[in-house]
Protein backbone atom coordinates (compact mmCIF):
# COMPACT_ATOMS: atom_id res chain seq x y z
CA UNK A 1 40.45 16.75 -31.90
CA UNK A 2 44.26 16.62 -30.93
CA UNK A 3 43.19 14.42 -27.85
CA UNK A 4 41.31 12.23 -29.62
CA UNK A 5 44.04 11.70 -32.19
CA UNK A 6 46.12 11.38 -29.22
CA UNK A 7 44.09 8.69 -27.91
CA UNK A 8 44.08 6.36 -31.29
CA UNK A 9 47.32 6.74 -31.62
CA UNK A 10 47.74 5.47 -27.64
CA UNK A 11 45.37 3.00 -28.71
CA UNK A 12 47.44 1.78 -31.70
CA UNK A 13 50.67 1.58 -30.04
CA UNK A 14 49.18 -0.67 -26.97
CA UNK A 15 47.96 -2.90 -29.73
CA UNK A 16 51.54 -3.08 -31.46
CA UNK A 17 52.63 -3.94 -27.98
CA UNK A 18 50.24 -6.79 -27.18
CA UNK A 19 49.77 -8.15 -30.08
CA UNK A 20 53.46 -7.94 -31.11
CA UNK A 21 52.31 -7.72 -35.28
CA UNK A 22 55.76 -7.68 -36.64
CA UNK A 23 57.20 -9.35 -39.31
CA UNK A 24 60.82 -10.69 -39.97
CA UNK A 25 62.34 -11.34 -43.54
CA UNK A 26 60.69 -15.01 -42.70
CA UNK A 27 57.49 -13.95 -42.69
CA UNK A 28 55.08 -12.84 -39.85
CA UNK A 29 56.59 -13.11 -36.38
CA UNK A 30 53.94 -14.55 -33.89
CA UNK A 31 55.79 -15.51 -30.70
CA UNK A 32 55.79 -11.79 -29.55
CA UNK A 33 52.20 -11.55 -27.48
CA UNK A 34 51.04 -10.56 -23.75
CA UNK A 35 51.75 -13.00 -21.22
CA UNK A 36 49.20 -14.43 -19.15
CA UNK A 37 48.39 -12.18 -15.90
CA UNK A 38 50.43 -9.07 -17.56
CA UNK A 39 47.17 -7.47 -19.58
CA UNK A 40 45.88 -5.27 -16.54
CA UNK A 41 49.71 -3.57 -15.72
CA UNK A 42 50.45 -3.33 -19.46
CA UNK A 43 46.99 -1.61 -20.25
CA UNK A 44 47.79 0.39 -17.38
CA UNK A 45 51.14 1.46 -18.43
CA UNK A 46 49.94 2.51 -21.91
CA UNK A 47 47.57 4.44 -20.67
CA UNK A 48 50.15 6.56 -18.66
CA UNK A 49 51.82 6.82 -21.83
CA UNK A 50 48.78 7.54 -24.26
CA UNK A 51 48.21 10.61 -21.25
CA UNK A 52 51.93 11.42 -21.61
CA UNK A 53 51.38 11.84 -25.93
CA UNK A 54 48.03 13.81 -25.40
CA UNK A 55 49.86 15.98 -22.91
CA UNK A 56 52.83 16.85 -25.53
CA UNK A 57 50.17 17.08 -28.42
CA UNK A 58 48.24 19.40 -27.05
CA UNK A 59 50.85 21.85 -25.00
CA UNK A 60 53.98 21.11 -26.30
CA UNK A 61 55.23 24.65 -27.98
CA UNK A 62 55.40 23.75 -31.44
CA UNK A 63 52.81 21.39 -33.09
CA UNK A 64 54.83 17.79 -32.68
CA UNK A 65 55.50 15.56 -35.60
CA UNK A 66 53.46 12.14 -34.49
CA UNK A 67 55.87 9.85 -36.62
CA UNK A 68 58.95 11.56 -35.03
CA UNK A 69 57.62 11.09 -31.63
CA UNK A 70 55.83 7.59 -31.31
CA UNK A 71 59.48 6.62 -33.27
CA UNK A 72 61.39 8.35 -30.51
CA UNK A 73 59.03 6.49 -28.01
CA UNK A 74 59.65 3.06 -29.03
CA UNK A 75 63.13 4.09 -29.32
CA UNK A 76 63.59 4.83 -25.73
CA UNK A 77 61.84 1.63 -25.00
CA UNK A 78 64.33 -0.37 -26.73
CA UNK A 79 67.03 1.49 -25.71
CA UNK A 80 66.02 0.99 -21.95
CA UNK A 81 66.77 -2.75 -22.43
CA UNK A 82 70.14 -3.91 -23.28
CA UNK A 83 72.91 -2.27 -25.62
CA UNK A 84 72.07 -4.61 -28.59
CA UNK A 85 68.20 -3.99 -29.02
CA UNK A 86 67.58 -0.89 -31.07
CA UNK A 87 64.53 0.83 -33.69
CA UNK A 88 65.52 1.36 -37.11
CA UNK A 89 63.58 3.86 -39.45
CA UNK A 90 62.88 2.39 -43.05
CA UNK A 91 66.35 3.98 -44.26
CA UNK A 92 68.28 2.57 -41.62
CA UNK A 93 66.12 -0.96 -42.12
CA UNK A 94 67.49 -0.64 -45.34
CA UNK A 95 71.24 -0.19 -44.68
CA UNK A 96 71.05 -3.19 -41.70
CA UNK A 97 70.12 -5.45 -44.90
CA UNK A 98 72.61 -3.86 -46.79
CA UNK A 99 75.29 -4.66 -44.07
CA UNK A 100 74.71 -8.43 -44.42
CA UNK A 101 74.41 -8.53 -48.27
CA UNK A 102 77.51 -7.06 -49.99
CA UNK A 103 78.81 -3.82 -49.44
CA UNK A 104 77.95 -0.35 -48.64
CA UNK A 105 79.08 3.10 -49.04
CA UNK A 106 80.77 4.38 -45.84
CA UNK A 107 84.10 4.57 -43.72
CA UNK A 108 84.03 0.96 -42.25
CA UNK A 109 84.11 0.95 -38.77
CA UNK A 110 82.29 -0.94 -36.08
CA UNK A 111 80.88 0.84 -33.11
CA UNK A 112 78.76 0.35 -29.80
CA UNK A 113 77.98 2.49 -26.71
CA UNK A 114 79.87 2.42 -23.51
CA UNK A 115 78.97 4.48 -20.73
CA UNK A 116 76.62 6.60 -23.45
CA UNK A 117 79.57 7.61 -25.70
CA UNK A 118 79.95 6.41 -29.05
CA UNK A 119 83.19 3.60 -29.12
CA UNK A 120 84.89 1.97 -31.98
CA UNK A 121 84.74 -1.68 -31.31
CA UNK A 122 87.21 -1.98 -34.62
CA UNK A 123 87.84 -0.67 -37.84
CA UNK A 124 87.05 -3.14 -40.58
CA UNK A 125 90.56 -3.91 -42.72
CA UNK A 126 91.71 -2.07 -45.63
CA UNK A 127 88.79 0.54 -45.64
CA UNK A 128 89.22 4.41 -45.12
CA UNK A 129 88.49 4.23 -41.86
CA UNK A 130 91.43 1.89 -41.32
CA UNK A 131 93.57 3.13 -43.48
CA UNK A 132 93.52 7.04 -41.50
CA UNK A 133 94.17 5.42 -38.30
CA UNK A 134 90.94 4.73 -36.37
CA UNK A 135 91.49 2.34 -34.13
CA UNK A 136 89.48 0.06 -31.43
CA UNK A 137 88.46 1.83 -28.48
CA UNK A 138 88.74 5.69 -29.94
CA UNK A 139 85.87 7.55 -28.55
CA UNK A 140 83.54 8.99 -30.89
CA UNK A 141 82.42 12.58 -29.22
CA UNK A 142 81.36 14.38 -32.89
CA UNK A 143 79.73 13.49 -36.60
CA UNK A 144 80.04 16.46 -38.36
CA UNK A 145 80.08 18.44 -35.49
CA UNK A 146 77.13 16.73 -33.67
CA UNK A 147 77.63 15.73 -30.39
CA UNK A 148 77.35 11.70 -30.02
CA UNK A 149 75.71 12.05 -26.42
CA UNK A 150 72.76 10.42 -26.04
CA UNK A 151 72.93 9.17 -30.13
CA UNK A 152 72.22 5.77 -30.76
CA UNK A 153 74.15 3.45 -32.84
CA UNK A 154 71.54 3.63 -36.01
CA UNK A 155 71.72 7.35 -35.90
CA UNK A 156 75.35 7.17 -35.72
CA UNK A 157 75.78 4.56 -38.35
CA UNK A 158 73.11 7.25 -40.75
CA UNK A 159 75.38 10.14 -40.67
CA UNK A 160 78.89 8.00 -41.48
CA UNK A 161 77.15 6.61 -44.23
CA UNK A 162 77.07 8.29 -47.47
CA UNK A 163 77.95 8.46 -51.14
CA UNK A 164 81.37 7.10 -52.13
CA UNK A 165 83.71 10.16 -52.45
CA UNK A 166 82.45 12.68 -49.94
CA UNK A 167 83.78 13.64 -46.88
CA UNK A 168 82.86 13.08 -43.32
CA UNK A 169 84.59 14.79 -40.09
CA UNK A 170 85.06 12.28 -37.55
CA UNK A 171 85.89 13.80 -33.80
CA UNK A 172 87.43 11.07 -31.63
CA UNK A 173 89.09 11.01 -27.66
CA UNK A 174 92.25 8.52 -27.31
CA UNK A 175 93.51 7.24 -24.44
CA UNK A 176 97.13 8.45 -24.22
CA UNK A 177 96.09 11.59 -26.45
CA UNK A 178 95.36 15.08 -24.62
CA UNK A 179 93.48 16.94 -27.29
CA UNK A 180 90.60 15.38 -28.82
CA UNK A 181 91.65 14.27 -32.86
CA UNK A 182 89.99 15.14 -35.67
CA UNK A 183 89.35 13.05 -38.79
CA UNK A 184 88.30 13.86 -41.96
CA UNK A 185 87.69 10.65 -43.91
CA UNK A 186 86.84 10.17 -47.47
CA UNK A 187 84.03 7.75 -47.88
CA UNK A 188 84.29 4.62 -50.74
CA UNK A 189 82.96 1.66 -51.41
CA UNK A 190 83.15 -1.01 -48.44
CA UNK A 191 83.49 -4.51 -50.14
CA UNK A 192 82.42 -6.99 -47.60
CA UNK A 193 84.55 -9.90 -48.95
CA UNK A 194 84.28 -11.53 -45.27
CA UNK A 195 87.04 -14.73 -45.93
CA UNK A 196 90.27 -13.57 -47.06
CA UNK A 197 93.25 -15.92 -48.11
CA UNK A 198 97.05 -14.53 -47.62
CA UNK A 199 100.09 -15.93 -48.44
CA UNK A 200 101.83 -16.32 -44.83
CA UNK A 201 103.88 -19.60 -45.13
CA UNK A 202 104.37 -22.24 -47.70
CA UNK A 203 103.41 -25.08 -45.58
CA UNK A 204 100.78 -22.96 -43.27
CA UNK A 205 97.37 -22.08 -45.13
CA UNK A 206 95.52 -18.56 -43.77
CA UNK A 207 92.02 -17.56 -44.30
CA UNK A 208 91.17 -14.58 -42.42
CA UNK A 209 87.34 -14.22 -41.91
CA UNK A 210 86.28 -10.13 -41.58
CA UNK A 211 83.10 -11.00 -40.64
CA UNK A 212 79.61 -13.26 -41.44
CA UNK A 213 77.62 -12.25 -44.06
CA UNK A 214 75.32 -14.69 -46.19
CA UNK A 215 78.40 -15.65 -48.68
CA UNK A 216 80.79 -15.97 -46.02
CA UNK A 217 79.85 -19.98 -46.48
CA UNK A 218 80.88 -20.06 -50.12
CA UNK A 219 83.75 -17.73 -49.70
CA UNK A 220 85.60 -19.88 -47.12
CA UNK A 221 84.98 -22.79 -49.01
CA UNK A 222 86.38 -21.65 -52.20
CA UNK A 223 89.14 -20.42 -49.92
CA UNK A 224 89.71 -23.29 -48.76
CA UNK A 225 90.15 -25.00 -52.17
CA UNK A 226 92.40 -22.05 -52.73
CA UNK A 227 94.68 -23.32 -50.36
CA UNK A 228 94.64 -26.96 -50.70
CA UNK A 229 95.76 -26.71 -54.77
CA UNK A 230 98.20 -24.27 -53.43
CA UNK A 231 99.95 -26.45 -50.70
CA UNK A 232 98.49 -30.03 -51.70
CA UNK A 233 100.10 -32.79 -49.18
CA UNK A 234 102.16 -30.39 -47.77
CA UNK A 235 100.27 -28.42 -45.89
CA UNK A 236 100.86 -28.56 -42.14
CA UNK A 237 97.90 -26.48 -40.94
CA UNK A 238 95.51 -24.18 -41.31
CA UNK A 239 94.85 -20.72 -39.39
CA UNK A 240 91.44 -19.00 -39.05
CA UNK A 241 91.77 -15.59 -38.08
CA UNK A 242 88.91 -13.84 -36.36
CA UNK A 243 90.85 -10.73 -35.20
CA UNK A 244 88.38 -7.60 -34.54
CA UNK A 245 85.70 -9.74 -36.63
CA UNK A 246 82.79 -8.11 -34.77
CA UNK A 247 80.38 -10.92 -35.89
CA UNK A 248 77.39 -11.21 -37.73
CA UNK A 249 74.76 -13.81 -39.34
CA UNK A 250 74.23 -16.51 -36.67
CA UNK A 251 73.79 -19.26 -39.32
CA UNK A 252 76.77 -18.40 -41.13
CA UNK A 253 78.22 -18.97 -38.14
CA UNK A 254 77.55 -22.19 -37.63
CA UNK A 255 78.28 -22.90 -41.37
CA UNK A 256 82.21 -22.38 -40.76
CA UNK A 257 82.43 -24.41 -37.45
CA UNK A 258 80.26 -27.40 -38.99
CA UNK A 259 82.63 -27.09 -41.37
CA UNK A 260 85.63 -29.10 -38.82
CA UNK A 261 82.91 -30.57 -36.45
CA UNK A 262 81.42 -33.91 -37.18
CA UNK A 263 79.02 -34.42 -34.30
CA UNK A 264 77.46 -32.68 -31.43
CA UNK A 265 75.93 -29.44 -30.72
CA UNK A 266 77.57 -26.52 -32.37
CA UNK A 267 75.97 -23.66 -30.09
CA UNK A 268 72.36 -23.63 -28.85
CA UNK A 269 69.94 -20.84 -27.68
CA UNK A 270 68.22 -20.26 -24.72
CA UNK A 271 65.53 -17.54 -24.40
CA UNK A 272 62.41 -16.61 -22.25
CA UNK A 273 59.98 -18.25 -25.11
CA UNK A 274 60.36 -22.18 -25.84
CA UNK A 275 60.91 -21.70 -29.30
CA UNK A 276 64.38 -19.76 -28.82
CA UNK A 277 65.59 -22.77 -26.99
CA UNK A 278 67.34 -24.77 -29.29
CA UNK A 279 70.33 -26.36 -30.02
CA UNK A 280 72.27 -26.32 -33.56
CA UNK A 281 73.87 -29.34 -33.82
CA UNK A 282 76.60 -30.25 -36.76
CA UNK A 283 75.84 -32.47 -39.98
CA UNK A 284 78.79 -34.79 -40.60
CA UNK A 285 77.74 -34.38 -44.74
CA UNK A 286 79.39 -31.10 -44.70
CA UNK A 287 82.70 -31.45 -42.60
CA UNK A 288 85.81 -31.31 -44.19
CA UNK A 289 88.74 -33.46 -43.26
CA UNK A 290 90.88 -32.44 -40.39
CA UNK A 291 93.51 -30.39 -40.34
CA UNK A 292 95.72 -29.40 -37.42
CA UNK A 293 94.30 -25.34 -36.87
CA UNK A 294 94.73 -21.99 -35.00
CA UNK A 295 92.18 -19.77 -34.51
CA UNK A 296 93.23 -16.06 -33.76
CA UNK A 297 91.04 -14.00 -31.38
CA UNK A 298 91.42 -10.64 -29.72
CA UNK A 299 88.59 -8.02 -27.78
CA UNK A 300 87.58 -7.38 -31.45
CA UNK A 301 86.50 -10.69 -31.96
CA UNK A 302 82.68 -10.69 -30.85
CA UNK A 303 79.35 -12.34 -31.00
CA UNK A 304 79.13 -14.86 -33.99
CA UNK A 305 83.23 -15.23 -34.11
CA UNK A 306 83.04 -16.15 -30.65
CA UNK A 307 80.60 -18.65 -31.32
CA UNK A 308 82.43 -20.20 -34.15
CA UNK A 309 86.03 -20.18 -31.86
CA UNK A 310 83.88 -22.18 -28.99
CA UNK A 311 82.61 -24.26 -30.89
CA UNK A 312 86.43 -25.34 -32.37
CA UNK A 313 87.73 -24.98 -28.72
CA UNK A 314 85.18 -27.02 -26.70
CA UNK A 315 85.13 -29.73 -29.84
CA UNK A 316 89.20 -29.78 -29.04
CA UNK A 317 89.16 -28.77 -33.23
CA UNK A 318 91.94 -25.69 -32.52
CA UNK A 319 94.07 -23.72 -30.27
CA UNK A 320 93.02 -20.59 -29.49
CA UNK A 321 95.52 -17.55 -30.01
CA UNK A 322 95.38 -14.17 -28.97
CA UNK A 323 93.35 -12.44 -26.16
CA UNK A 324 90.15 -12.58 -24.87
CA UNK A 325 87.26 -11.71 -26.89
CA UNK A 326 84.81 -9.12 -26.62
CA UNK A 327 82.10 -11.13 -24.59
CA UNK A 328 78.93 -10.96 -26.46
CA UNK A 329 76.92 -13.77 -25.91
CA UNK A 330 73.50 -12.82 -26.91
CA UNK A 331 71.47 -13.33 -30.09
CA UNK A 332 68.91 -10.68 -31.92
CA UNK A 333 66.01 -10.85 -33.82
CA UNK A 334 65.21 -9.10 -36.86
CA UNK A 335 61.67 -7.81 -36.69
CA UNK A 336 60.11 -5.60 -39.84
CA UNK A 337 57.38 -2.67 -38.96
CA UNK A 338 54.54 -2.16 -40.88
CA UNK A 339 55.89 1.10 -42.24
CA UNK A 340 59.00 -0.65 -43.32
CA UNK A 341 60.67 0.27 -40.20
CA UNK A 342 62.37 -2.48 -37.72
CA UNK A 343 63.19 -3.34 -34.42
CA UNK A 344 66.64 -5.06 -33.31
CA UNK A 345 65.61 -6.93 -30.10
CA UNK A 346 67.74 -9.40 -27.94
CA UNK A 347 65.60 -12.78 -27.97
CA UNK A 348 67.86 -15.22 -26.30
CA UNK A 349 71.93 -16.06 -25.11
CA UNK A 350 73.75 -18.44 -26.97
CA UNK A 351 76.57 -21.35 -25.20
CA UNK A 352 78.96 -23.28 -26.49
CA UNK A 353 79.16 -26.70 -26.93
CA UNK A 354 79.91 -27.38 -23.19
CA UNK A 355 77.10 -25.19 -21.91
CA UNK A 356 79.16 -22.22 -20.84
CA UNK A 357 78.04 -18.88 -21.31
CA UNK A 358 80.62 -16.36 -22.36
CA UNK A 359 78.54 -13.17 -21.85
CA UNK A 360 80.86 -10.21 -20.32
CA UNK A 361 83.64 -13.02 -20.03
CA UNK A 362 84.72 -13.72 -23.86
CA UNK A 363 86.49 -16.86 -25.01
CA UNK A 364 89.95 -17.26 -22.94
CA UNK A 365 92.73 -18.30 -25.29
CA UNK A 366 94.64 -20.96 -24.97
CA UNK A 367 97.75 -19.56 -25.24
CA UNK A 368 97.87 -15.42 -24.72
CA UNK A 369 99.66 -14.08 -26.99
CA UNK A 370 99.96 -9.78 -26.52
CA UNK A 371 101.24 -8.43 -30.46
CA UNK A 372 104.33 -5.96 -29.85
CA UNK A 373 102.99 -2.17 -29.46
CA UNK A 374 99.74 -3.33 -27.42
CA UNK A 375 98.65 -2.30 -23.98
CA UNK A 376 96.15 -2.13 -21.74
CA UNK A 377 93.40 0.63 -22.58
CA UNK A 378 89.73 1.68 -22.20
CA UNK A 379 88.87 -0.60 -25.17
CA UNK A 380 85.29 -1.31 -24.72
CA UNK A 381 84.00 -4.77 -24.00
CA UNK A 382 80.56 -6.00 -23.52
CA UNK A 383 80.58 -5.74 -19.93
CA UNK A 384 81.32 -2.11 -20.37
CA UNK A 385 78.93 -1.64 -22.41
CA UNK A 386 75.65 0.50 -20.54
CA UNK A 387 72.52 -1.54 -19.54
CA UNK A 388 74.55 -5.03 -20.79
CA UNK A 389 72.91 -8.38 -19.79
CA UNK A 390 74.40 -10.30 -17.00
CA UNK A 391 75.70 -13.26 -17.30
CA UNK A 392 73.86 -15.64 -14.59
CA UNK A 393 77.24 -18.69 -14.64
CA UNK A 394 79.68 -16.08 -13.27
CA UNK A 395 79.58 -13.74 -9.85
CA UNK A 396 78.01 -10.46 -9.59
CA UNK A 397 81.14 -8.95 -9.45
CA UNK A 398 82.17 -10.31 -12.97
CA UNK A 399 79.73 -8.66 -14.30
CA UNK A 400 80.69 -5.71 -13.70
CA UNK A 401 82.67 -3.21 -15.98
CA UNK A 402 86.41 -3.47 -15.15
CA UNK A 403 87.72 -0.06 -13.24
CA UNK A 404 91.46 -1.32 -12.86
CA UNK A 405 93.57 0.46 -15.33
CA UNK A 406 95.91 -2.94 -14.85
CA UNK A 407 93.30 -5.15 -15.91
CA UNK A 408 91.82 -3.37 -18.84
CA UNK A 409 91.46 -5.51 -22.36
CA UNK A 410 94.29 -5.33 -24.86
CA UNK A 411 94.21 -2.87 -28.40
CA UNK A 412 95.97 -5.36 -30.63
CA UNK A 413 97.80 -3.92 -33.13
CA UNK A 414 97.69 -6.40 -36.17
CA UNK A 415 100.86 -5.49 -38.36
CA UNK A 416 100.41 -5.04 -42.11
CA UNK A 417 104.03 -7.60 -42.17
CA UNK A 418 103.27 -11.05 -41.15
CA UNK A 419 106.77 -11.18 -39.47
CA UNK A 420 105.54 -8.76 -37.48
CA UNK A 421 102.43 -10.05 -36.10
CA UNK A 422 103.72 -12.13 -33.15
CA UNK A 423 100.17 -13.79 -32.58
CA UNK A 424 100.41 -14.73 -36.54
CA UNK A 425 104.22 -15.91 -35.65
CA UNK A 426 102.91 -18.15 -32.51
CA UNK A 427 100.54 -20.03 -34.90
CA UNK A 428 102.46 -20.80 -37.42
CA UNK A 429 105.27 -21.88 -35.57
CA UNK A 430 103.06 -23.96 -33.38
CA UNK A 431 101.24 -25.55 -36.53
CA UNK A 432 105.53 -26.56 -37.98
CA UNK A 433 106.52 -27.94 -34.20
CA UNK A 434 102.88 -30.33 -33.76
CA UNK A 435 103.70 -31.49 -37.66
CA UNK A 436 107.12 -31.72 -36.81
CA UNK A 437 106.20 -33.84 -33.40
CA UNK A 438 103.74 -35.87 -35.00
CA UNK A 439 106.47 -37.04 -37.93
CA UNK A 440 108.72 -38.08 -35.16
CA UNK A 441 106.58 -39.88 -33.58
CA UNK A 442 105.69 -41.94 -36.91
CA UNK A 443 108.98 -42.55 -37.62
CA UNK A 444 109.62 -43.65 -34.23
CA UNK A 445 106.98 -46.50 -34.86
CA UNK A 446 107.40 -47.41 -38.16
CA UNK A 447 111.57 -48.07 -36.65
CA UNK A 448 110.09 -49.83 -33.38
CA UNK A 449 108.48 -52.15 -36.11
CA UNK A 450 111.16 -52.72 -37.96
């Protein structure tokens, strides 16, 4: 009997894999099916695995939880591909939504994997996490006292999570530290209130975006208004800061750039299926006037914030400020399991406006600016990511996680004080000398008239 249940269940999964019956929160998902010539090795393959389940079923030492293992399987499988494709059971299904609708219950960090240990990528502002001192590029070695080896990000995200007010022990490795550090942070609420305004200057406006979420559209806008009744005709410029925003909604995205960009392709898509190719291109309707701007970036600054400071930059929009950015330049799909699970899988690479690629490379600034207190340390980029995508535009060697202590990506520390923040400092005094420039120059013609 067990090898017969083995066998359906073989059966099933090889189905699931051909067929591809997923579903997205757009409905059924279609464009996931066997390829032409790829039946016989697939059936083949599955049938080395439907002999692998059988074999556990039936000799493994205690009986084996089907659900636990065919999960584990698929798993593995997605884990096998790149860093960003991942399985989610129905809970953790439940909190991706969550993380792209309001808030949550947690610490508020953002993590990935490099070299299979557990990295903060950033903590998000003014959340416990932040506020004890986590910060980009710790190492995450324990949850509670379980070992992160080998855990993937979902599980990870599972055991941080948890009801506002309780506690969770936090184990992290620091460069420059030599005893591991233990943190005991007190969960809360995590607002995720992704465009932020702050009073910075009284000619220079400031709208600092955390990340993209579905409001993220109608919070920079009313931002936005913020700032213009606030400064009226004198307002010199405006500065979009993307520091350690570790991305998000692809759409929303594109919202904010269309938002300065008139014409032209804001980002397209490229994948292995025709229908991933495309190209998003901006709706003059919706931009706003222009104003001179600053975007601020750093190696926090990933996936859809790099999209939205490539956009600016290739569009000649903004000056970029800071360092380079993480480097992710690939796009995921949302797929829903029958059993209210979901998949995360990688579906196609994005480019900017000019074509360029900036997987494992980032967005270069256009003027570097290195805050006060930074330096060079292992903080984790996509190309050090394990298993990351290459990116075809650049050499092999580019590719390739960096192993000079010299060339490592920055920490930047981002000071609480404005006068502080030296890439915040650059902007805003660049933003008073082009206003300053450009009033000479009027007056200069309006006297040449005369």
């Amino acid at each position: 009997m067990k090898r017969i249940r083995g066998l359906k269940i073989g059966i099933l999964i090889a189905l699931l894999l051909l067929l591809g019956a997923t579903m997205d929160s757009r409905g059924p998902v279609m464009d996931v099916q066997a390829y032409p010539g790829s039946e016989a090795s697939s059936y083949e393959q599955i049938k080395i695995f439907s002999q692998a389940l059988s074999i556990v079923q039936q000799n493994y030492v205690e009986e084996p939880d089907n659900e636990e293992i065919i999960r584990g399987a698929i798993q593995g499988m997605l884990r096998s591909l790149d860093p960003h494709s991942s399985f989610m059971d129905p809970d953790m299904y439940k909190e991706m939504q969550i993380d792209t609708a309001g808030e949550f219950q947690g610490v508020g960090i953002t993590i990935g994997i490099r070299d299979r240990i557990l990295t903060v990528i950033a903590p998000i502002d003014d959340t416990p996490a932040f506020r004890a001192g986590i910060q980009a590029g710790d190492k995450i070695v324990r949850i509670e006292g379980k070992l992160t080896k080998e855990m993937s990000l979902m599980e990870a995200v599972k055991l941080m999570r948890g009801p506002k007010g309780t506690d969770v022990t936090i184990t992290i490795v620091r460069i420059g530290s030599s005893e591991p550090i233990e943190f005991t942070i007190t969960r809360d609420v995590i607002p995720l209130v992704s465009a932020k305004v702050k009073d910075i200057d009284d000619d220079v406006g400031y709208i600092r975006i955390t990340q993209f979420q579905k409001d993220t559209k109608e919070e920079f806008e009313e931002a936005l208004k913020k700032i213009k009744k606030e400064n009226g005709d004198s307002l010199k410029g405006l500065i979009i800061d993307l520091r350690n925003n570790p991305g998000g909604l692809l759409m929303s995205a594109i919202d904010i750039a269309n938002k300065f960009i008139d014409s032209g392709a804001i980002v397209s898509t490229k994948g292995r299926l025709k229908n991933q190719n495309y190209s998003y291109n901006a709706d003059s309707r919706i931009s706003k006037p222009e104003y001179p701007m600053v975007v601020l970036v750093n190696g926090g600054s990933a996936s859809a914030s790099e999209i939205v400071a490539g956009a600016l930059q290739d569009h000649k929009k903004a000056i970029i400020i800071g360092t380079t950015t993480f480097g992710k330049g690939s796009v995921q799909t949302i797929y829903r399991l029958n059993d209210g699970s979901g998949m995360r899988v990688t579906t196609a690479k994005y480019y900017t406006p000019s074509g360029r690629s900036i997987q494992n490379t980032g967005i270069e600034p256009d003027i570097v600016v290195v805050n006060r207190g930074s330096a060079p340390t292992g903080s984790v980029r996509e190309k050090d990511l394990s298993g990351h995508l290459d990116n075809e535009q650049i050499d092999e060697e580019e590719n390739e996680p960096v192993k000079n202590s010299d060339l490592l990506p920055h920490i930047d520390i981002i000071p609480e004080n404005p006068e502080e923040d030296d890439q915040l400092m650059r902007a805003v005094d660049l933003l008073k000398g082009l206003d300053l420039f450009r009033a000479r120059q009027a007056s200069e013609t309006a006297g040449t008239a005369e």
